[in-house]
Protein backbone atom coordinates (compact mmCIF):
# COMPACT_ATOMS: atom_id res chain seq x y z
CA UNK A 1 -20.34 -0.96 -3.68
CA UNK A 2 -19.49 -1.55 -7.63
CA UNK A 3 -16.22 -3.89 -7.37
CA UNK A 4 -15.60 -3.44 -10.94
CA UNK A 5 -14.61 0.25 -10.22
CA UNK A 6 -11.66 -1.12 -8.74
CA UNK A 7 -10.29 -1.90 -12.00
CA UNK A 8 -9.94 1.81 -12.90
CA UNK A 9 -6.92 3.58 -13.57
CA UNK A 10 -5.01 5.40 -10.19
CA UNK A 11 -5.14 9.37 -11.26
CA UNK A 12 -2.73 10.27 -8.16
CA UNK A 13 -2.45 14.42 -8.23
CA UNK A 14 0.91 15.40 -7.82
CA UNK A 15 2.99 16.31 -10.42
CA UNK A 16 5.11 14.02 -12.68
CA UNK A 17 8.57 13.97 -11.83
CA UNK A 18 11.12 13.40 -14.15
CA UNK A 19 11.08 10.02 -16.14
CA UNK A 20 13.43 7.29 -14.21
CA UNK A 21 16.78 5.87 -15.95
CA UNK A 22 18.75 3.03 -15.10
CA UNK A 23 21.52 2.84 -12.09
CA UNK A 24 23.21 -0.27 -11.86
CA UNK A 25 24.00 -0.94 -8.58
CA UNK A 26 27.39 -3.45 -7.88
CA UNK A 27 27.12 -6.66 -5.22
CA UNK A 28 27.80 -10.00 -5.47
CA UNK A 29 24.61 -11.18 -7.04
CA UNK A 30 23.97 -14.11 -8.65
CA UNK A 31 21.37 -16.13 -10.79
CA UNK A 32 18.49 -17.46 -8.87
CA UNK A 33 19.11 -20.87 -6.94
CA UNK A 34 16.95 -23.26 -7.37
CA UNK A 35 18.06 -25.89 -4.56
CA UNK A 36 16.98 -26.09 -1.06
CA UNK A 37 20.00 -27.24 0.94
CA UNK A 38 22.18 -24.49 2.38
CA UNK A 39 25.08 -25.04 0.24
CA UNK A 40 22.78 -23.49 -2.66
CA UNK A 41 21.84 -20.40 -0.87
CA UNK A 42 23.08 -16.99 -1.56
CA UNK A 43 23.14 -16.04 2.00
CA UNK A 44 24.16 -17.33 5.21
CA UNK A 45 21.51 -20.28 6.62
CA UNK A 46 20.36 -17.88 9.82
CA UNK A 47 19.73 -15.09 7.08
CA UNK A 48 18.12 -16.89 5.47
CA UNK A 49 15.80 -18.83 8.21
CA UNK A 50 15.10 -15.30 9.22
CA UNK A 51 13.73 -13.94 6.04
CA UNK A 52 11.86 -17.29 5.65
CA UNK A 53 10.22 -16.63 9.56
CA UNK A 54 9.06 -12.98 8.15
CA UNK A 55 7.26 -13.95 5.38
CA UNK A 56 5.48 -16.82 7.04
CA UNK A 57 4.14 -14.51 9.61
CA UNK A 58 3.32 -12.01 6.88
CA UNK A 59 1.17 -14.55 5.33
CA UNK A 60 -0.36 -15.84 8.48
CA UNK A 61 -4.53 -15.34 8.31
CA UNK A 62 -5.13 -12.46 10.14
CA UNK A 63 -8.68 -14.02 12.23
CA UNK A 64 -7.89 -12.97 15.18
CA UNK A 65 -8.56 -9.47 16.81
CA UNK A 66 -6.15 -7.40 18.14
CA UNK A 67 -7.56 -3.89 17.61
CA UNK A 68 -8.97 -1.95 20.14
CA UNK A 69 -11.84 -3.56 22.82
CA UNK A 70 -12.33 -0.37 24.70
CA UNK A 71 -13.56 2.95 24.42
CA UNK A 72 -15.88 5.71 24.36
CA UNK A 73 -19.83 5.49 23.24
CA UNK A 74 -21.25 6.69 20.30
CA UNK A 75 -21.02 10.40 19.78
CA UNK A 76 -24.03 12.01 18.69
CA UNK A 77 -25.00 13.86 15.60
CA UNK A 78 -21.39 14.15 13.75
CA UNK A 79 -20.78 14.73 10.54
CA UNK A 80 -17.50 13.75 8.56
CA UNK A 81 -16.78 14.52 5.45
CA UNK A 82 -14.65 12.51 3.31
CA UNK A 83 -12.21 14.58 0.77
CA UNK A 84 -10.93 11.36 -1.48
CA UNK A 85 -7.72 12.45 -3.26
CA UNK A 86 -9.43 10.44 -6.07
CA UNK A 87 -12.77 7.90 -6.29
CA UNK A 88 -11.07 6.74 -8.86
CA UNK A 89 -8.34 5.27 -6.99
CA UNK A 90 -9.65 2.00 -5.80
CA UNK A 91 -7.86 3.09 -2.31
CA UNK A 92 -9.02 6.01 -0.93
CA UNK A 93 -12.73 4.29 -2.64
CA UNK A 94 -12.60 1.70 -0.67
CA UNK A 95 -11.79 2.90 2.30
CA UNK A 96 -14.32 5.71 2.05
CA UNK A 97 -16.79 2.99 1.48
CA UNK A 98 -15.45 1.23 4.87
CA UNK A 99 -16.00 4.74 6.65
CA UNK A 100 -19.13 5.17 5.39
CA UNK A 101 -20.38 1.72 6.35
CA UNK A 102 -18.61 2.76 9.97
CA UNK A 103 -20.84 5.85 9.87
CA UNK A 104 -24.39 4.73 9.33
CA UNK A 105 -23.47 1.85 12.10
CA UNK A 106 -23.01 5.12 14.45
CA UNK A 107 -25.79 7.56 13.23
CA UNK A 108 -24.00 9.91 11.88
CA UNK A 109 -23.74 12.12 8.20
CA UNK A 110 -20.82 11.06 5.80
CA UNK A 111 -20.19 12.85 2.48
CA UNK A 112 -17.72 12.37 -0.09
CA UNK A 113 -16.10 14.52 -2.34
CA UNK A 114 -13.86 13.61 -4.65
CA UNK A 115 -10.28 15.71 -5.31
CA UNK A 116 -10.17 14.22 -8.50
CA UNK A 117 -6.38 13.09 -8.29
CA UNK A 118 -5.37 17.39 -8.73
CA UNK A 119 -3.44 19.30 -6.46
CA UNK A 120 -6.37 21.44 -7.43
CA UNK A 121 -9.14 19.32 -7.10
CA UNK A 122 -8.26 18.66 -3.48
CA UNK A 123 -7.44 22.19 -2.11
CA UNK A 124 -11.01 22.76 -4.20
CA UNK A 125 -12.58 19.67 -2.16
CA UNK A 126 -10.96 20.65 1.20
CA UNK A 127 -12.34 24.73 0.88
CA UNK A 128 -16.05 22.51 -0.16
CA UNK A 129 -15.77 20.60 2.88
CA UNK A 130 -14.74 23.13 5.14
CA UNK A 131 -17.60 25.19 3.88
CA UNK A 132 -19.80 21.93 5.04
CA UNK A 133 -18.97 23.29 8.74
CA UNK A 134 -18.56 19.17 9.62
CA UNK A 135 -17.95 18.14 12.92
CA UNK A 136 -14.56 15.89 10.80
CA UNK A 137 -12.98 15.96 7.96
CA UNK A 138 -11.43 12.32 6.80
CA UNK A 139 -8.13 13.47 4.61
CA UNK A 140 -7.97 10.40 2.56
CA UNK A 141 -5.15 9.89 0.71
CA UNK A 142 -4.41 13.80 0.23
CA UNK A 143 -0.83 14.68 0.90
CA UNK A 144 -1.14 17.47 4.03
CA UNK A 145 1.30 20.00 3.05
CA UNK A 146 -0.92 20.78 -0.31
CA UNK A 147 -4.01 21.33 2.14
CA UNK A 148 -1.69 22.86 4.55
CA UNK A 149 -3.98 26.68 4.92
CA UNK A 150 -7.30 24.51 5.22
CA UNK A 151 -5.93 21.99 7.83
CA UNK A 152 -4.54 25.17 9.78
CA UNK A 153 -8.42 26.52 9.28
CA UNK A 154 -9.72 23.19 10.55
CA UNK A 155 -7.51 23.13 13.50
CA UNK A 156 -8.47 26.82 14.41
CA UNK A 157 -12.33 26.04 14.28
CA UNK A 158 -11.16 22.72 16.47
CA UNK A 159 -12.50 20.35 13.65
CA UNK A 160 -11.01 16.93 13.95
CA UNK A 161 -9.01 15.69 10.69
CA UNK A 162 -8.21 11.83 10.52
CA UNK A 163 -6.26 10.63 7.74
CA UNK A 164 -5.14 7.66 6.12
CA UNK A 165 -2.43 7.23 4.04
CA UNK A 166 -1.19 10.86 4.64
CA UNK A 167 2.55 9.91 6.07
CA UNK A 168 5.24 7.52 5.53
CA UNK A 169 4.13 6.41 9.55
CA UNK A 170 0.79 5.93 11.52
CA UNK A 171 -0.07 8.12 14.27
CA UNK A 172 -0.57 11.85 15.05
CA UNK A 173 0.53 14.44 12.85
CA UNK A 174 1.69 18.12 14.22
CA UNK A 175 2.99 21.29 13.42
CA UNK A 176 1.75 23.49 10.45
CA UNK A 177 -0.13 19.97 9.19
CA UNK A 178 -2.30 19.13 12.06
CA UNK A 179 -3.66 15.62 11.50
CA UNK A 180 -5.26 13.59 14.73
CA UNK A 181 -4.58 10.52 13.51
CA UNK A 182 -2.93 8.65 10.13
CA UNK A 183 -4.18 5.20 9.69
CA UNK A 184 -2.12 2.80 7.90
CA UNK A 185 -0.26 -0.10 8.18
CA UNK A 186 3.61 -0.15 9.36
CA UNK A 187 4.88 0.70 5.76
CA UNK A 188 8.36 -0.35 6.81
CA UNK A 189 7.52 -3.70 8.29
CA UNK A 190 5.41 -4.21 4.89
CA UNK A 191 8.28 -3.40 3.00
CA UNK A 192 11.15 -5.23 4.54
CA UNK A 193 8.28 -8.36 4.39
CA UNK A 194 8.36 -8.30 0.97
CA UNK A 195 11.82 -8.22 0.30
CA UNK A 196 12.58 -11.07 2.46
CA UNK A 197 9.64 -12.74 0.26
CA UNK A 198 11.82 -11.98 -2.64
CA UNK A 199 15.22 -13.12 -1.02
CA UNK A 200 13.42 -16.61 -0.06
CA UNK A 201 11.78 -16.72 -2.99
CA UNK A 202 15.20 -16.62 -5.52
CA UNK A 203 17.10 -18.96 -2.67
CA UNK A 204 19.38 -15.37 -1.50
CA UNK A 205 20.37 -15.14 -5.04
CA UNK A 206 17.36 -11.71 -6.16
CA UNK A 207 18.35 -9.52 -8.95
CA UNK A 208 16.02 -6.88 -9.03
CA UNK A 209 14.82 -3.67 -10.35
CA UNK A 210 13.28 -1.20 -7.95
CA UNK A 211 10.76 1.44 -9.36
CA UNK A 212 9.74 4.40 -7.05
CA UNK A 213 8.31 7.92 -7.38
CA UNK A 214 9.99 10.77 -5.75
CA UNK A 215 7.60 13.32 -5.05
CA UNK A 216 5.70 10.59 -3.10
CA UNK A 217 7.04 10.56 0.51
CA UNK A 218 5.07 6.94 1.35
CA UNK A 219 6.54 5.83 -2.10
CA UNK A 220 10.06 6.40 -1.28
CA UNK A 221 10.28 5.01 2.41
CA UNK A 222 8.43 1.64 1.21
CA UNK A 223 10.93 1.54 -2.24
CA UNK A 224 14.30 2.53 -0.30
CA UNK A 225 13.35 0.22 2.60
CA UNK A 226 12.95 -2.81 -0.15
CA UNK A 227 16.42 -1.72 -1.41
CA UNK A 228 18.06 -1.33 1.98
CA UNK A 229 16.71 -5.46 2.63
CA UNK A 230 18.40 -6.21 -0.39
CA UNK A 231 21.48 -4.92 -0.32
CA UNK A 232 21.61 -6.53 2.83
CA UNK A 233 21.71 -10.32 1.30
CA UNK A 234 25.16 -11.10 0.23
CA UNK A 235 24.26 -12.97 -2.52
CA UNK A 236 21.18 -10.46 -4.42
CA UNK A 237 21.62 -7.38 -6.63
CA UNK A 238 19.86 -4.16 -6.96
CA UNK A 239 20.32 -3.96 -10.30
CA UNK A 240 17.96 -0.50 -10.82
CA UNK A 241 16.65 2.04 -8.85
CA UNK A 242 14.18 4.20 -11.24
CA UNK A 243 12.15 7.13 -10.76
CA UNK A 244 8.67 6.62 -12.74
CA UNK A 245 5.43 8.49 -11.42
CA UNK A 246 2.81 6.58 -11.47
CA UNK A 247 0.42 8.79 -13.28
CA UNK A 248 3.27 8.57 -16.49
CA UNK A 249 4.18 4.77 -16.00
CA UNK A 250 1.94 3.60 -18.98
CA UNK A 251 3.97 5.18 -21.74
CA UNK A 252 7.38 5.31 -19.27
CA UNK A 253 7.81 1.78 -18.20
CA UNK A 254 8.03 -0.72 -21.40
CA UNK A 255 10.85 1.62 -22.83
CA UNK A 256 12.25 1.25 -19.14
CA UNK A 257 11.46 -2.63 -19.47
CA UNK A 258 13.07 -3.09 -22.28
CA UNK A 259 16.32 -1.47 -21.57
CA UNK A 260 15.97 -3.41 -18.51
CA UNK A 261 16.10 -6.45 -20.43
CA UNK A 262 18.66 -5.97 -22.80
CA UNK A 263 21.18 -5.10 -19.84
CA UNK A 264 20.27 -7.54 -17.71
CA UNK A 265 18.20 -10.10 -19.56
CA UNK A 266 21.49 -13.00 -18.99
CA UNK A 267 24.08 -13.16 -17.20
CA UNK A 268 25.26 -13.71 -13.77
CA UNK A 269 23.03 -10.39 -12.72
CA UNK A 270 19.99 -11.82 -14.22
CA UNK A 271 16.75 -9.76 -13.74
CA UNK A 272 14.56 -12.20 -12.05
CA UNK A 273 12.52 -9.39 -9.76
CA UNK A 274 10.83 -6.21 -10.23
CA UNK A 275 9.40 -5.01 -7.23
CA UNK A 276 6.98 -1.62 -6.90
CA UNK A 277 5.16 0.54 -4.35
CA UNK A 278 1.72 0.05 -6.05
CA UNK A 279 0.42 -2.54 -7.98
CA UNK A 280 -0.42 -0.43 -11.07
CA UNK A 281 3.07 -0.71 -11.93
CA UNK A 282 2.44 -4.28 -12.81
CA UNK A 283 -0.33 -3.58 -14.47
CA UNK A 284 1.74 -2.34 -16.81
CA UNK A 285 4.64 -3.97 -16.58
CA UNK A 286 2.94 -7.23 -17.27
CA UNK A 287 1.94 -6.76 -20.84
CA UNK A 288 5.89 -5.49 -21.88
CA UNK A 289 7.23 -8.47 -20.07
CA UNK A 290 4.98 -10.51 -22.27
CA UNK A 291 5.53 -8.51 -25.69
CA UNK A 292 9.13 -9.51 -24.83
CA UNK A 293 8.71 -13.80 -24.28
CA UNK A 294 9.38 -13.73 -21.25
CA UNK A 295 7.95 -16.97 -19.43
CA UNK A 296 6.03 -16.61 -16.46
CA UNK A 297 8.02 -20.01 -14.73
CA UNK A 298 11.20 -20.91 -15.02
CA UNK A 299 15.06 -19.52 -14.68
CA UNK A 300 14.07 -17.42 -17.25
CA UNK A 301 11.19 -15.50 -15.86
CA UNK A 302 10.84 -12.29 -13.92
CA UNK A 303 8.48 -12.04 -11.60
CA UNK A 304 6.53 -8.73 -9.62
CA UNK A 305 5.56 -7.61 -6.60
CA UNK A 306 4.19 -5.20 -5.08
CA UNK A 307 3.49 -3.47 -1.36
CA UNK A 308 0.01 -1.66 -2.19
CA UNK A 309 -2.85 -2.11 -2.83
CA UNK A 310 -4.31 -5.56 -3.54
CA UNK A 311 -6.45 -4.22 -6.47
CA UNK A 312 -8.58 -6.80 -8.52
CA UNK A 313 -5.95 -7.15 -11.01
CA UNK A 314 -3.20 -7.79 -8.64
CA UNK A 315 -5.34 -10.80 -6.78
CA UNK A 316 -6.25 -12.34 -10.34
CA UNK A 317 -2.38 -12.24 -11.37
CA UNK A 318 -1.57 -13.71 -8.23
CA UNK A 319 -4.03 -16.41 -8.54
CA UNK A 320 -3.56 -17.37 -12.11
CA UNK A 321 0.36 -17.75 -11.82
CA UNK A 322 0.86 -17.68 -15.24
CA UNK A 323 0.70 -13.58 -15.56
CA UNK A 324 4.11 -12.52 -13.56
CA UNK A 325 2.60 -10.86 -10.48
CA UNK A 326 4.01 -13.31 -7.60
CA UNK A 327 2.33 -11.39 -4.69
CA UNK A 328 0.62 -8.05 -3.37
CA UNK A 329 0.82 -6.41 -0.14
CA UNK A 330 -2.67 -4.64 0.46
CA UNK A 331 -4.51 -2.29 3.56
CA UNK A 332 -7.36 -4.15 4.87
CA UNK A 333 -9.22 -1.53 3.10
CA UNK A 334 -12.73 -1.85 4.51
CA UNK A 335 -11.42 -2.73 8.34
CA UNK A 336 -9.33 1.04 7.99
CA UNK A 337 -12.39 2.78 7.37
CA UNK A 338 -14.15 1.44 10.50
CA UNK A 339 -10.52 2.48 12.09
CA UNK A 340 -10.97 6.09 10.76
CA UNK A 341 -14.39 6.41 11.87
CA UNK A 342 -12.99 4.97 15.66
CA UNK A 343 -10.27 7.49 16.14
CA UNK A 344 -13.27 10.40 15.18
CA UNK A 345 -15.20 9.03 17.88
CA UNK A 346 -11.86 9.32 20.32
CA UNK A 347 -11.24 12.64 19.49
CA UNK A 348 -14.99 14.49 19.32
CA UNK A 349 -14.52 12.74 23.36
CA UNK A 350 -11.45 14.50 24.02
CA UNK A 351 -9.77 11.05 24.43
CA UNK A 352 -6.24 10.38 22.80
CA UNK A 353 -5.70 7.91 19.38
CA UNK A 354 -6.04 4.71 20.01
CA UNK A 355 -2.98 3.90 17.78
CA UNK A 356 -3.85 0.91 16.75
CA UNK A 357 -2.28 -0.55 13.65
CA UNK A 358 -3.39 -3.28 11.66
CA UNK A 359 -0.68 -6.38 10.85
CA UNK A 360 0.93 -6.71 7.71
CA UNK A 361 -0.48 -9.27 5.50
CA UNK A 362 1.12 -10.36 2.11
CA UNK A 363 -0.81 -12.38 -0.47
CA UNK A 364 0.88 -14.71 -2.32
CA UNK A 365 -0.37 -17.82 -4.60
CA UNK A 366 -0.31 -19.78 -1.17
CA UNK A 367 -3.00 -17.73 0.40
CA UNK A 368 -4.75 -14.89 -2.07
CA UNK A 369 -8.03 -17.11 -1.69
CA UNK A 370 -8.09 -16.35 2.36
CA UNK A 371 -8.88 -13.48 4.10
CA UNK A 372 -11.35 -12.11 1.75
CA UNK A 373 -9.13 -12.91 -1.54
CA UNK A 374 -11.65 -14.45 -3.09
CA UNK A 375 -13.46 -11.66 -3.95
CA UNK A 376 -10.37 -9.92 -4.75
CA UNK A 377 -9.69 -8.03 -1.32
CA UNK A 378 -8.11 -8.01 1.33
CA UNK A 379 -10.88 -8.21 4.31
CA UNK A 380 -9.45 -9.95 7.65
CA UNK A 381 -12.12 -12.11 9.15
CA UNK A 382 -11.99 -11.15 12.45
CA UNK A 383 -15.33 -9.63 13.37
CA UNK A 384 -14.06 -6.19 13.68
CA UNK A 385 -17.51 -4.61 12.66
CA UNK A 386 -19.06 -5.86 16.06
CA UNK A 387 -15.92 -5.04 17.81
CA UNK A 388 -16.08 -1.28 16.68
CA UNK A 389 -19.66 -1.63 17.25
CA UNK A 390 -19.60 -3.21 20.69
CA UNK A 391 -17.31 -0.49 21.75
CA UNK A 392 -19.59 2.21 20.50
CA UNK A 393 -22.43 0.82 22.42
CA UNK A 394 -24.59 0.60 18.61
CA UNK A 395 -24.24 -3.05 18.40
């Protein structure tokens, strides 16, 4: 696999919405605190234990197994095909490279083909794959209502679809956008982790800024579930809640940055967060945040975070400390391809999901060496090649 196409640019294919303003948002925010006795905190000292107990399991090292140990044998002679919403999005990539690593461990034919990051390009690589006559189809990444004739096609000719990352929740998908299985983390636990992370982290006393985009379902649930956690500590602010698509956040974001900062760049409602559905964002956030001094330590710093996707950027911001990015939220990438490849194996056996869903792990400067952060990815060490493969009877 070349790593280094990880650093390429997300081309997501939906459409740009419209560009995001600023909506100050009142509470009864305050600067961050900087002590650690209770008298200091911006919340209540059981709120505040509690959002301490989340993020200390969210950064607990995920060794241990607790996916599936049972199921059915190898199927013979399948053939999934893997339509990638975009290869150059180091997500569906990587995954697709977990699948296919899955795939030659059970004998069978994987193909990808890449949508490009269109709404074109994947209807175009759905009607290709189709015409493949696979025994699966691996939706990866594509959003199902844009594929919604071919998956009603698929389900007619009783071709299984697994997905991942095509709902704002694991698990089955019915109706008019038949989908076996989505595999994905629990977006909402992920979420809420990382706005406890950034209540503990500013002592109960976060002023943030909250960017989402709005014609991305997954986008919005993980974004208004971070803004729901903290509006919920007496003592934060959300300070902005912005629309900017990620495939316009290049040119968008330092105007939005820097009308951030002269609103809120002092003050009681201090900016001291920015927090994003996709590391990207902080790709190019960074760079404005530095154009404008701001330190990277300090009362005066902001600081970003992300839930999604542990790219090699985000690990090497979160490692160096000194470039703004506090933490990441990843998928363990590889481990949800071998889960993708599993759930095929249920269904071509007539067997239900397993619905298993792997734990939420968040990488901060305490841990982003563990787990497969040293070589900038999240990849749990806990065997579950020769579980999947033990199962399967290949091992």
């Amino acid at each position: 696999m070349k790593r280094g196409s990880r650093r390429r640019r997300l081309a997501y294919g939906m459409l740009a919405g419209a560009a995001g303003c600023l909506a100050c948002a009142c509470s009864t925010g305050g600067s961050t605190g900087t002590a650690s006795d209770s008298g200091s905190l911006g919340v209540s000292a059981a709120y505040y234990a509690n959002a301490e107990a989340v993020v200390k399991a969210a950064e607990t090292s995920t060794s241990t197994w607790t996916g599936p140990t049972t199921g059915p044998k190898s199927a013979k002679n399948e053939f999934i095909v893997d339509v990638s919403e975009a290869q150059s999005n180091a997500g569906p990539e990587e995954v697709g490279v977990g699948a296919a690593q899955a795939a030659k461990a059970l004998g069978w034919k994987f193909k990808v083909i890449d949508g490009q990051g269109t709404i074109t390009g994947n209807v175009d690589a759905m009607d290709e794959a189709l015409a493949l006559n696979p025994t699966g189809i691996f939706l990866n990444a594509d959003t199902p209502s844009e594929v919604k004739a071919d998956l009603q096609i698929a389900a007619k000719r009783h071709i299984p679809v697994v997905g991942w990352h095509v709902n704002t929740v694991p698990g089955p998908m019915g109706g008019a956008t038949p989908v076996y299985y989505n595999v994905e983390s629990d977006q909402t636990a992920a979420a809420t982790a990382m706005a406890d992370y950034v209540i503990v982290q500013t002592q109960g006393r976060a002023n943030v800024a909250i960017v989402t985009w709005s014609t991305m379902p997954v986008a919005v649930l993980k974004t208004q579930v971070m803004r729901n956690v903290i509006e919920t500590c007496k003592g934060c602010s959300v300070l902005s809640y912005a629309n900017y698509p990620l495939t316009t956040a290049t040119t968008t974001l330092p105007t939005y940055i820097t009308a951030l900062l002269d609103r809120y760049g002092s003050g009681a409602h201090k900016l001291n967060y920015m927090m994003f559905m996709n590391d990207q964002y902080a790709d190019d956030a960074a760079p404005s945040l530095r154009s404008a001094g701001i330190p990277t330590s300090g009362s005066d710093s902001v600081s970003l975070v992300s839930v999604g996707d542990g790219t090699i950027p985000a690990f090497e911001r979160v490692r160096a400390g000194d470039d703004y990015q506090a933490a990441t939220l990843p998928e363990p990438v590889y481990e949800d391809g071998w889960e993708v490849m599993d759930e095929f194996n249920r269904a071509f056996h007539s067997l239900p999901p397993d619905n298993y869903v792997t734990p939420v792990h968040l990488v901060t400067s305490a841990d982003v060496n563990k787990d497969g952060g040293t070589q900038n990815v999240y990849n749990p060490p806990n065997n579950y090649q020769e579980h999947y493969e033990e199962i399967w009877g290949v091992k």
